[in-house]
Protein backbone atom coordinates (compact mmCIF):
# COMPACT_ATOMS: atom_id res chain seq x y z
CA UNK A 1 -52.11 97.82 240.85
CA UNK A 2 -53.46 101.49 241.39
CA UNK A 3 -52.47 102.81 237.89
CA UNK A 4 -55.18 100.19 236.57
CA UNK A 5 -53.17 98.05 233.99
CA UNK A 6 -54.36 94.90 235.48
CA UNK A 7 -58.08 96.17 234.27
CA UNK A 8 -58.97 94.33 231.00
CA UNK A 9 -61.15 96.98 230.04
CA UNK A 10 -58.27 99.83 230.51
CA UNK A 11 -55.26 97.56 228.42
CA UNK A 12 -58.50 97.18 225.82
CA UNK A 13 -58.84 101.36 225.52
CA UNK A 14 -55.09 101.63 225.41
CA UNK A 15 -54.57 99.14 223.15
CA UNK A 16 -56.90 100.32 220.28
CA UNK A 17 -55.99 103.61 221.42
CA UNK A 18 -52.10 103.08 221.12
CA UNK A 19 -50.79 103.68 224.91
CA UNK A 20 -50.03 107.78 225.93
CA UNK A 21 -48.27 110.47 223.90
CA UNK A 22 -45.19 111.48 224.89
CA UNK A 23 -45.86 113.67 227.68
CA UNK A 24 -48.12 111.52 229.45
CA UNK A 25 -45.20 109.01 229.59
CA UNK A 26 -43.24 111.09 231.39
CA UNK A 27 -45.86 112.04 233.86
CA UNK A 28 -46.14 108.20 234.02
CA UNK A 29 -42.61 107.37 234.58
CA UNK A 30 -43.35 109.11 238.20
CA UNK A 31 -45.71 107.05 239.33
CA UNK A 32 -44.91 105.05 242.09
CA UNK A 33 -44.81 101.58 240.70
CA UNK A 34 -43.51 102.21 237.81
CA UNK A 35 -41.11 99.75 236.44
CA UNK A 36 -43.53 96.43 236.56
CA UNK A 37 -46.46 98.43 235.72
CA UNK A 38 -44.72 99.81 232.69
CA UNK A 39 -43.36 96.22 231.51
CA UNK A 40 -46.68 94.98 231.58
CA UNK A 41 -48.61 97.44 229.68
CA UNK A 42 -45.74 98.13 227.28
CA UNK A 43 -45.13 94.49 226.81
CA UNK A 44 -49.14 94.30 225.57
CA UNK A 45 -49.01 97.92 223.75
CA UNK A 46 -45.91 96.13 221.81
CA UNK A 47 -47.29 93.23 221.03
CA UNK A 48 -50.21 94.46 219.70
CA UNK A 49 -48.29 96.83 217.38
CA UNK A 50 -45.93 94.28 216.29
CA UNK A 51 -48.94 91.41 215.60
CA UNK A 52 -50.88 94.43 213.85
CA UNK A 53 -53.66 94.46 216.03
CA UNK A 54 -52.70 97.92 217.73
CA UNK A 55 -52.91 101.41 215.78
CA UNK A 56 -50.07 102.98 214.51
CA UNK A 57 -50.67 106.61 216.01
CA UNK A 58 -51.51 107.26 219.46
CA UNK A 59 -54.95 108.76 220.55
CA UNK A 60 -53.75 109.58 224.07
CA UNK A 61 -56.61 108.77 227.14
CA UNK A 62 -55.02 111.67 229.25
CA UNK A 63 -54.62 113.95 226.63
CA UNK A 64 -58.60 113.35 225.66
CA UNK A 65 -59.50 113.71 229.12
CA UNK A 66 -57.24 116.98 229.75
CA UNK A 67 -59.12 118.41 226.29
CA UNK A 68 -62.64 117.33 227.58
CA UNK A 69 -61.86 119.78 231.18
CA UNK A 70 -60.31 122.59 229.24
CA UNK A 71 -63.78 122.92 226.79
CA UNK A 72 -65.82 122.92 230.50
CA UNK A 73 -63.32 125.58 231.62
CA UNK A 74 -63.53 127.73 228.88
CA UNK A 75 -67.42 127.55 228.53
CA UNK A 76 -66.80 128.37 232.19
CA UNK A 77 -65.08 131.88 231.29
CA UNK A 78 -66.97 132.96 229.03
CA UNK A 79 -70.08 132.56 230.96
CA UNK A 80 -68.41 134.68 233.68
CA UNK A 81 -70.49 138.01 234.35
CA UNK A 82 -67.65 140.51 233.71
CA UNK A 83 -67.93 142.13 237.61
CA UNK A 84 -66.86 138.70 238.71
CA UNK A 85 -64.27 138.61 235.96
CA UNK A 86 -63.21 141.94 236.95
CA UNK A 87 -63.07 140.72 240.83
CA UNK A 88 -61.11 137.33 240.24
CA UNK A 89 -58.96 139.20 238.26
CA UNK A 90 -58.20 141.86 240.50
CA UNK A 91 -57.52 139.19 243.40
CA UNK A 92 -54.63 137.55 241.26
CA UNK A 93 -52.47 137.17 238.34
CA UNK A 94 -55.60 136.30 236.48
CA UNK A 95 -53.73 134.90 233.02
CA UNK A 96 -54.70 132.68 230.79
CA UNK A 97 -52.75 130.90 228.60
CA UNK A 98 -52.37 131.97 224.51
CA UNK A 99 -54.01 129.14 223.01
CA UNK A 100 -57.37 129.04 225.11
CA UNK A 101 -57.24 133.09 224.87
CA UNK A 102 -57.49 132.09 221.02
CA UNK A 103 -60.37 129.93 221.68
CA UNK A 104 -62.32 132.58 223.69
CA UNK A 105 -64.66 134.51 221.12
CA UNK A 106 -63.78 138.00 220.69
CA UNK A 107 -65.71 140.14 223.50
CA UNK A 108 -65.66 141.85 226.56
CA UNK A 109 -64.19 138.74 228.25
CA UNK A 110 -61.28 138.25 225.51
CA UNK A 111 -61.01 141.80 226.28
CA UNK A 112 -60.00 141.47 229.55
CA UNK A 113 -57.29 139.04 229.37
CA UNK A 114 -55.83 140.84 226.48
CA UNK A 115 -55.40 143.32 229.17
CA UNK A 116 -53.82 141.00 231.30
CA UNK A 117 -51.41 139.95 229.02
CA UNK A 118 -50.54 144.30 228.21
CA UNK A 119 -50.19 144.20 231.27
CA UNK A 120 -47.80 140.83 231.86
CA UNK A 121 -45.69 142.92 229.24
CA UNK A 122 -45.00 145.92 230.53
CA UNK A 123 -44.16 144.01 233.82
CA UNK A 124 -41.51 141.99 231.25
CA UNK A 125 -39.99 145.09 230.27
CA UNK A 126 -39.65 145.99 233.76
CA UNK A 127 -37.81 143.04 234.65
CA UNK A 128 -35.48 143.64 231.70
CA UNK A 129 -34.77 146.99 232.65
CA UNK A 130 -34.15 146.46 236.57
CA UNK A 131 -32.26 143.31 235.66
CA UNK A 132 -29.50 145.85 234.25
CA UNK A 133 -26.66 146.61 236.29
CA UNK A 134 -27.20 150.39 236.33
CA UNK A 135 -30.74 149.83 238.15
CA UNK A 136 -29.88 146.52 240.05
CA UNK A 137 -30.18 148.85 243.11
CA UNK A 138 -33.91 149.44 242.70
CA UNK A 139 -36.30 147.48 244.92
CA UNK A 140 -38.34 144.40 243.44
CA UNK A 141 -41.49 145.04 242.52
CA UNK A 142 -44.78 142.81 241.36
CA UNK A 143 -42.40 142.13 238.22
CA UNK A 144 -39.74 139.79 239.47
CA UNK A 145 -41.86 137.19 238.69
CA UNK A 146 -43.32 138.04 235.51
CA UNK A 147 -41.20 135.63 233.23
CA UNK A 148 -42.76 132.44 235.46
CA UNK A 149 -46.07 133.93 234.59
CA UNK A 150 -45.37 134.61 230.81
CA UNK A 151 -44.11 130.84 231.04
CA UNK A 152 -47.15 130.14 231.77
CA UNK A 153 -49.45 132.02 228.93
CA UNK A 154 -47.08 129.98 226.66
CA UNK A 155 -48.31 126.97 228.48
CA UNK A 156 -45.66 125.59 230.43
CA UNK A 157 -46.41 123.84 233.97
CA UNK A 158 -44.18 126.04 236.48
């Protein structure tokens, strides 16, 4: 199988590590295979719980993985030089989300995305305002979409 749970050494990791958080079980219930892919490497994850050989919390692999790439992206920022900050930023929405902006040192970089996210606000309150019936008659602008993109500085996938 593709998803790997036929590989001894992956039902090893996932047993000591305690199978996927809850998230990642979701993402897995999508896969293509998933109903004899899932009784296997459930059947083992139980087992191991139930004989006492499996942990009782779960140390997600994807979750690990996703944590490893979002350290390399943020070292990534803030290694930026600010004119190609400036540039990417002024090529698109340019957002990042609240809890990596908290792990970005304070500086010119932090800076900028604070900015951003002034920015992301004002377009909010914009939305509000032309969403009320006295101004439904004004055109669209760049903030129609803002509440996607403020979705997304509070993390969620849209």
């Amino acid at each position: 199988m593709r998803d790997g749970v036929n590989d001894v050494g992956v039902r090893d990791d996932w047993r000591r590590r305690g199978g996927l958080c809850a998230r990642h079980w979701r993402v897995w219930r999508h896969l293509d295979s998933p109903p004899l892919s899932t009784a296997i490497l459930t059947d083992d994850l139980l087992s191991s719980y139930l004989d006492g050989s499996g942990p009782p919390t779960v140390r997600c692999p994807a979750c690990e993985i996703a944590e490893r790439a979002e350290r390399r992206s943020l070292t990534a920022v803030r290694s930026l030089p600010l004119a190609r900050l400036d540039e990417a930023l002024a090529a698109g929405s340019g957002l990042i989300c609240i809890r990596h902006l908290e792990a970005l040192p304070g500086g010119r970089v932090r800076e900028r995305f604070e900015m951003r996210l002034t920015h992301l606000v004002e377009q909010l309150r914009e939305q509000v305002r032309t969403s009320d019936h006295r101004f439904a008659s004004e055109r669209r602008g760049p903030h129609a979409d803002a509440w996607l993109r403020a979705l997304r500085v509070f993390g969620a996938d849209v």
